[in-house]
Protein backbone atom coordinates (compact mmCIF):
# COMPACT_ATOMS: atom_id res chain seq x y z
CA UNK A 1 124.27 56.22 -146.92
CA UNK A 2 123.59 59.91 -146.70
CA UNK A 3 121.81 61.58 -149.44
CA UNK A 4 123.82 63.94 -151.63
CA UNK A 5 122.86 67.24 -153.32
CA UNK A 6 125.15 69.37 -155.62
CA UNK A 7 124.47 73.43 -155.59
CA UNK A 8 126.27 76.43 -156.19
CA UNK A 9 128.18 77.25 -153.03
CA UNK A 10 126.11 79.42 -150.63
CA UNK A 11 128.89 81.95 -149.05
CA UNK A 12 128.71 80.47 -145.51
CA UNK A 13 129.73 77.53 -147.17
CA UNK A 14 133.28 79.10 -148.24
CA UNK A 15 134.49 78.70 -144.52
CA UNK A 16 134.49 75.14 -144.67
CA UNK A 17 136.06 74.30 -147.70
CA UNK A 18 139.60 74.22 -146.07
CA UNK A 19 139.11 71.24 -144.04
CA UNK A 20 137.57 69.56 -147.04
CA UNK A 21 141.10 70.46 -148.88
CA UNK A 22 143.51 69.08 -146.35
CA UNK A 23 141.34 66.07 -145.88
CA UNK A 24 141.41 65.01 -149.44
CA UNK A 25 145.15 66.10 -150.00
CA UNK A 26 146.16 63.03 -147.22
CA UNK A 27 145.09 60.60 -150.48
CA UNK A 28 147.69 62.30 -152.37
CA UNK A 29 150.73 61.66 -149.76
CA UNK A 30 153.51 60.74 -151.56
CA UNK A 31 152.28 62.08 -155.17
CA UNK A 32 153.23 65.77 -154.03
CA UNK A 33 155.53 67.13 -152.03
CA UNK A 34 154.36 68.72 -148.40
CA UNK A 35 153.71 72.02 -148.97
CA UNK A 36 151.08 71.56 -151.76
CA UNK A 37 149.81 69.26 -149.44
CA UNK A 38 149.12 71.73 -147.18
CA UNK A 39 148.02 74.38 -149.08
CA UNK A 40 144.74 75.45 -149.10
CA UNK A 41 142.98 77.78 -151.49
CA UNK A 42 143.13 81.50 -150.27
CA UNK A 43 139.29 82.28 -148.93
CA UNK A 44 139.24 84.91 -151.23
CA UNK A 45 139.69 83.08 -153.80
CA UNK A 46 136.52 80.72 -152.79
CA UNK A 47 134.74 83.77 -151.82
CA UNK A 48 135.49 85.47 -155.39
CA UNK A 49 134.19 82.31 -156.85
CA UNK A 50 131.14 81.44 -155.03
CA UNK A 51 129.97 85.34 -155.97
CA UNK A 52 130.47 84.58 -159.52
CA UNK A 53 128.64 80.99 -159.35
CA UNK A 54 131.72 79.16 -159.85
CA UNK A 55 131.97 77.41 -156.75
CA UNK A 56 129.60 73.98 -156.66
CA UNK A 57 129.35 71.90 -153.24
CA UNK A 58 127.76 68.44 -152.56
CA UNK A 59 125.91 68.74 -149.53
CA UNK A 60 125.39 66.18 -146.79
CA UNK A 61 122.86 66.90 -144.47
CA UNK A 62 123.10 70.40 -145.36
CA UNK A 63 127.07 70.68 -144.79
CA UNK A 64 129.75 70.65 -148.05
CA UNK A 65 131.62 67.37 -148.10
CA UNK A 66 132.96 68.50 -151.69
CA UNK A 67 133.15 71.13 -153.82
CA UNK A 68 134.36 71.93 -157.20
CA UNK A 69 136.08 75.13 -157.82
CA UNK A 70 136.24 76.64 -161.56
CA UNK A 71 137.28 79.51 -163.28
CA UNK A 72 136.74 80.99 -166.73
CA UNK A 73 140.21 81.07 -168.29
CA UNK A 74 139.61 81.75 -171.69
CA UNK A 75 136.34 83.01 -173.45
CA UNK A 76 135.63 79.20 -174.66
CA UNK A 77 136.98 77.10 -171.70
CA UNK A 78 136.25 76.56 -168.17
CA UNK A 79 139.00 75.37 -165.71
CA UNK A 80 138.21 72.99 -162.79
CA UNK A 81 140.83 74.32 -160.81
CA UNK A 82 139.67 72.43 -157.81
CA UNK A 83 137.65 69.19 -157.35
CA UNK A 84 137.74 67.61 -153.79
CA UNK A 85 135.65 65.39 -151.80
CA UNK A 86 136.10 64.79 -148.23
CA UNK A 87 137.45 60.98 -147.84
CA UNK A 88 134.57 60.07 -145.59
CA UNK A 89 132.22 60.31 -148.79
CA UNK A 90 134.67 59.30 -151.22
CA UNK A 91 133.64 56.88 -153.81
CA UNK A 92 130.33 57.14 -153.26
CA UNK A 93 129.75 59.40 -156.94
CA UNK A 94 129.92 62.92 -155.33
CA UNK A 95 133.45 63.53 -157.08
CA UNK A 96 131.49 62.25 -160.54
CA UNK A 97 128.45 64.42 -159.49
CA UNK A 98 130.61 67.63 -159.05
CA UNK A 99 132.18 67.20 -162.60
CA UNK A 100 129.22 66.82 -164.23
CA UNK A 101 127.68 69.69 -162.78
CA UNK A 102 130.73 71.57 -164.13
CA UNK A 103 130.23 70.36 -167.13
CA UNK A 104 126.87 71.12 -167.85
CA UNK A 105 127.20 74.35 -166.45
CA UNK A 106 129.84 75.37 -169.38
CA UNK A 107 127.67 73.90 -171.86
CA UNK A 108 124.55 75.72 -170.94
CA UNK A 109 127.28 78.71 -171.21
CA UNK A 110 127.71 78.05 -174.34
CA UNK A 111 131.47 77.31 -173.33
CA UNK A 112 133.46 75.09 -175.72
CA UNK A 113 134.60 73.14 -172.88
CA UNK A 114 136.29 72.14 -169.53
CA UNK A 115 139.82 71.36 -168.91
CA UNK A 116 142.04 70.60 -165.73
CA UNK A 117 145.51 69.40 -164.75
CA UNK A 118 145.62 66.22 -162.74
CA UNK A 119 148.17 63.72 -161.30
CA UNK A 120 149.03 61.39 -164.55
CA UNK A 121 150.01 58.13 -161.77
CA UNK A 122 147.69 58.81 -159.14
CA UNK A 123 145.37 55.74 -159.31
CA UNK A 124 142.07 57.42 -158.76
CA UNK A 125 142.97 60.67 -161.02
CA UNK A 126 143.54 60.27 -164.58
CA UNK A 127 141.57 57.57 -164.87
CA UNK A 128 138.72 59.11 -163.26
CA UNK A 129 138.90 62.48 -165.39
CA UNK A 130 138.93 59.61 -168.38
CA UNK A 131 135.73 58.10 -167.37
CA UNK A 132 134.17 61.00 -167.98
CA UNK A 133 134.77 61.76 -170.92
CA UNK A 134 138.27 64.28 -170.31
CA UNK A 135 141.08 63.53 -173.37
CA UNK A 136 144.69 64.27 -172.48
CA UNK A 137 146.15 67.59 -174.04
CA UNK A 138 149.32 67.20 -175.72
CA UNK A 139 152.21 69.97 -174.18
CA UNK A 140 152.21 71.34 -177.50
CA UNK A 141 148.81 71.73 -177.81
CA UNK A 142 148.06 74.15 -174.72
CA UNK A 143 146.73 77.44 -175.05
CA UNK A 144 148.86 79.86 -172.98
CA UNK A 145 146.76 79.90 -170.18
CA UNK A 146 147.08 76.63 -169.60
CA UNK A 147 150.67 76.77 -170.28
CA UNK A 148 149.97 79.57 -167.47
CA UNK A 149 148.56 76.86 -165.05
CA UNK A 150 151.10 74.12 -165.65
CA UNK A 151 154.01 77.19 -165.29
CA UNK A 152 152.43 77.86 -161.91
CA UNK A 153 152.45 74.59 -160.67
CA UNK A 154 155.88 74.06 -161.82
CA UNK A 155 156.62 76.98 -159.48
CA UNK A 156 154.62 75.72 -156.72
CA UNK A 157 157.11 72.06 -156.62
CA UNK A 158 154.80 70.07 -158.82
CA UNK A 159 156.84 67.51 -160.90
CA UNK A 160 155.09 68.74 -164.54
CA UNK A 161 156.39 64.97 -165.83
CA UNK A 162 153.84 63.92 -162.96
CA UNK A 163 150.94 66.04 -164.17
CA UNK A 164 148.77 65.56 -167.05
CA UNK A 165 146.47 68.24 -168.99
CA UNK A 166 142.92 67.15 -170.08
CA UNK A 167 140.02 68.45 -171.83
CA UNK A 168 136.43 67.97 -171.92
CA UNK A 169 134.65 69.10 -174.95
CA UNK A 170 131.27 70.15 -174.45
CA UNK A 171 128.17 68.09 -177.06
CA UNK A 172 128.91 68.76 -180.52
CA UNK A 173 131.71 72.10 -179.93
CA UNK A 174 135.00 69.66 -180.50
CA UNK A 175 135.32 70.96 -184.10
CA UNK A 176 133.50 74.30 -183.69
């Protein structure tokens, strides 16, 4: 089993977190339509990201076979807009790995916490996000940037009745 190490993307790592992408959206087939399946996330985007230090990737033998992709959406809360692993290291703990990282990252940031938008009936989604420690977010409970995030993928063909908003709170900040 190959060793796994989870760093800040390095920018020649940006280039090869498309293939990671379209690898892990095959699991989803038949949980979104086609042409969020074949999306990928615009380089720039992953390039804006890794600059910032909100890019993580679990390395293989030196090569990203994951990556977690955040952004700061509010002054309290980190997004995980992204979280794949390639399926040829899947359930192995990278995927649990890369959240945590996230996670501790927005705490040391003194961030109130981490949210996301996931499938609500994909097997290995919800529950996952659950596991560790992420509490669904009522619809009339989101801040409108999140509102923002389920709006756009709405627009993108994502069934919202399909998708479910969680949170992570980071240590003791719930109540702050």
């Amino acid at each position: 089993m190959a060793a796994y190490e989870i760093v800040t993307a390095r920018p020649n790592d940006v280039r090869l977190l498309p293939a990671i992408e379209l690898a892990a959206a095959e699991l989803l087939a038949g949980y979104a339509p086609p042409n969020v399946l074949a999306e990928t996330t615009r380089p720039e985007d992953h390039a804006r990201a890794q600059r910032r230090g909100l890019l993580w990737v679990a390395l293989a033998d030196d090569a990203p076979v994951g990556f977690a992709h955040v952004d700061v959406i509010e002054t309290d809360t980190a997004h995980l807009e992204e979280l794949d692993v390639h399926p040829t290291h899947a359930r192995r703990g990278v995927g649990t790995r890369l959240v945590r990282a996230v996670c501790a990252w927005a705490e040391s940031e003194g961030l109130r916490g981490v949210t996301l938008t996931t499938f609500r009936d994909v097997p290995f989604n919800m529950p996952f996000y659950s596991r560790l420690g992420f509490e669904i977010v009522s619809p009339d409970q989101l801040s409108p940037a999140l509102r923002a995030k389920v709006e756009g993928e709405t627009a993108r063909g994502l069934d919202p009745a399909r998708r479910v908003t969680m949170r992570r709170y980071s240590g003791e900040r719930r109540d702050a």
